[in-house]
Protein backbone atom coordinates (compact mmCIF):
# COMPACT_ATOMS: atom_id res chain seq x y z
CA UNK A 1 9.82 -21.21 -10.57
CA UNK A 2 9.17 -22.07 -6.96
CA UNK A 3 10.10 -25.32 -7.26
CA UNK A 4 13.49 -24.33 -9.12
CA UNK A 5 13.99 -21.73 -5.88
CA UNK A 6 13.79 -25.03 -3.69
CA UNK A 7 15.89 -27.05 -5.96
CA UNK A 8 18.69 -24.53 -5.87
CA UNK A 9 18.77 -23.95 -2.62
CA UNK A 10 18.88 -27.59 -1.57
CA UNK A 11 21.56 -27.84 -4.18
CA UNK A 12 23.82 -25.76 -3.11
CA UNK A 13 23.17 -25.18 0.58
CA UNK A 14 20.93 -28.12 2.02
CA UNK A 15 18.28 -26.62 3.05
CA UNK A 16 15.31 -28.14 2.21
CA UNK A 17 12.22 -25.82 2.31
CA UNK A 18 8.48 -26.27 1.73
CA UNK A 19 6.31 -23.91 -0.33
CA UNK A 20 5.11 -21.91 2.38
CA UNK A 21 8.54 -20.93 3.72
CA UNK A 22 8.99 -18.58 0.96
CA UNK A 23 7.72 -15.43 -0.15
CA UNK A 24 7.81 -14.59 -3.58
CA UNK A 25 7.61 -11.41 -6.26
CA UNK A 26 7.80 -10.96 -10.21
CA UNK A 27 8.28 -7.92 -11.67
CA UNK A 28 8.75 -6.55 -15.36
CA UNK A 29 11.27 -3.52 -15.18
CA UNK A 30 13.67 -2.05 -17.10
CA UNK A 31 17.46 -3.43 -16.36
CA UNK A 32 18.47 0.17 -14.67
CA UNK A 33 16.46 -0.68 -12.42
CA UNK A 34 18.42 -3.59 -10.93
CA UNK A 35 20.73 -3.45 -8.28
CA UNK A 36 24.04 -3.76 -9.78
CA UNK A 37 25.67 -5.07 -6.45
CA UNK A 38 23.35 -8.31 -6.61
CA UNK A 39 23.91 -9.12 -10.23
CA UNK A 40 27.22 -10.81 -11.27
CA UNK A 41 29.70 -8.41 -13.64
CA UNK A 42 29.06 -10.56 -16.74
CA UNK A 43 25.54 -10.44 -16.94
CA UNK A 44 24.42 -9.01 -20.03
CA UNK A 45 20.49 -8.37 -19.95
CA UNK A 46 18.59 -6.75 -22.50
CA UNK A 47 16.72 -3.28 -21.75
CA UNK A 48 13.09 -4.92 -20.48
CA UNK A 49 13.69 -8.14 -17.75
CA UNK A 50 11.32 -10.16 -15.47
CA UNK A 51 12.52 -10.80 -12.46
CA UNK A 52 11.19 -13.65 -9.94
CA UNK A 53 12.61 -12.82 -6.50
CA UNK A 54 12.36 -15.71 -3.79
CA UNK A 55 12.41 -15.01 0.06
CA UNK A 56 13.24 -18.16 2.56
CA UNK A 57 11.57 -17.09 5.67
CA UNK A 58 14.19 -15.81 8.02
CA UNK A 59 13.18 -17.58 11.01
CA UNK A 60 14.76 -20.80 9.24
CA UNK A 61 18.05 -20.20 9.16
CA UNK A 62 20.72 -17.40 10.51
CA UNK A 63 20.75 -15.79 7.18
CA UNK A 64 18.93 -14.27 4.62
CA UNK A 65 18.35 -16.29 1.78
CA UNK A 66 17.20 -14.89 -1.36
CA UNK A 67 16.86 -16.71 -4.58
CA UNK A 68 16.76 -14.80 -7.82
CA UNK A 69 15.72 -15.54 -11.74
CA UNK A 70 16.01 -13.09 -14.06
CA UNK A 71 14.33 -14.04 -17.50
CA UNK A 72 12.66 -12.13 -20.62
CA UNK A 73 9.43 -10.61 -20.19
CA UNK A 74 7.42 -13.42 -21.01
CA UNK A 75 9.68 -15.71 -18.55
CA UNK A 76 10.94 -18.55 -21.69
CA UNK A 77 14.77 -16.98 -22.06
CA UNK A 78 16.81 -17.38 -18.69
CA UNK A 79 19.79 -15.03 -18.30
CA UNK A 80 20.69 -15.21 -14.65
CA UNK A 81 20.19 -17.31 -11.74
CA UNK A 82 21.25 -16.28 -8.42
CA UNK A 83 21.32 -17.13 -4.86
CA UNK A 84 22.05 -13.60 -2.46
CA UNK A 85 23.27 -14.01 1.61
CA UNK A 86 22.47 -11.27 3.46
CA UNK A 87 21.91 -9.50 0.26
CA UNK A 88 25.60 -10.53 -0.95
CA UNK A 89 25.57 -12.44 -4.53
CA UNK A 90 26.87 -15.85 -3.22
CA UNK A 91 26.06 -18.25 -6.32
CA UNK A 92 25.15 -17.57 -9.77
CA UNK A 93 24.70 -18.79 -13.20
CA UNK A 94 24.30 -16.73 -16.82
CA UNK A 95 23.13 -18.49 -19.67
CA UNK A 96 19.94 -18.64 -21.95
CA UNK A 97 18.12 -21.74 -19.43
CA UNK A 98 15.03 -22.42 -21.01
CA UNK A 99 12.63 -23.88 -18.58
């Protein structure tokens, strides 16, 4: 999902990136245990989510650029896609993306 991070955020912001300008975390938690400021109003998850979190290394650009995905457990159902500034939800997309 790397590569998706770097798609997105050359997308919809430019900025092209290289693999080791990012850090990067998945988690399996439960979907109370989201923030509900960085998720978009309409997203409907089910109880148990993965989560792939993207970092772009700050020292690229003047703000904070984190990427999100948040799938089914076993990552094959897509139900949000996100893109946070500064920890603010700028872009997103719900859907089931299969990828």
């Amino acid at each position: 999902m790397l590569k998706l991070a770097q798609e997105l955020l050359l997308k919809q912001y430019q900025i092209e990136s290289s693999e080791e300008d990012w850090a990067y975390e998945s988690v399996t938690m439960e979907k109370e245990e989201l923030d509900p400021e960085s998720l978009p109003k309409d997203s409907q998850l089910p109880d148990l989510v993965m989560t792939h979190v993207y970092l772009l290394d700050a020292g690229r650009t003047k703000v904070d650029y984190t990427v999100y995905f948040i799938t089914n457990p076993t990552s094959e159902v897509e139900y949000v896609r996100g893109v946070l500034l500064d920890g603010e939800i700028a872009w997103y997309q719900t859907g089931g993306h299969h990828e």
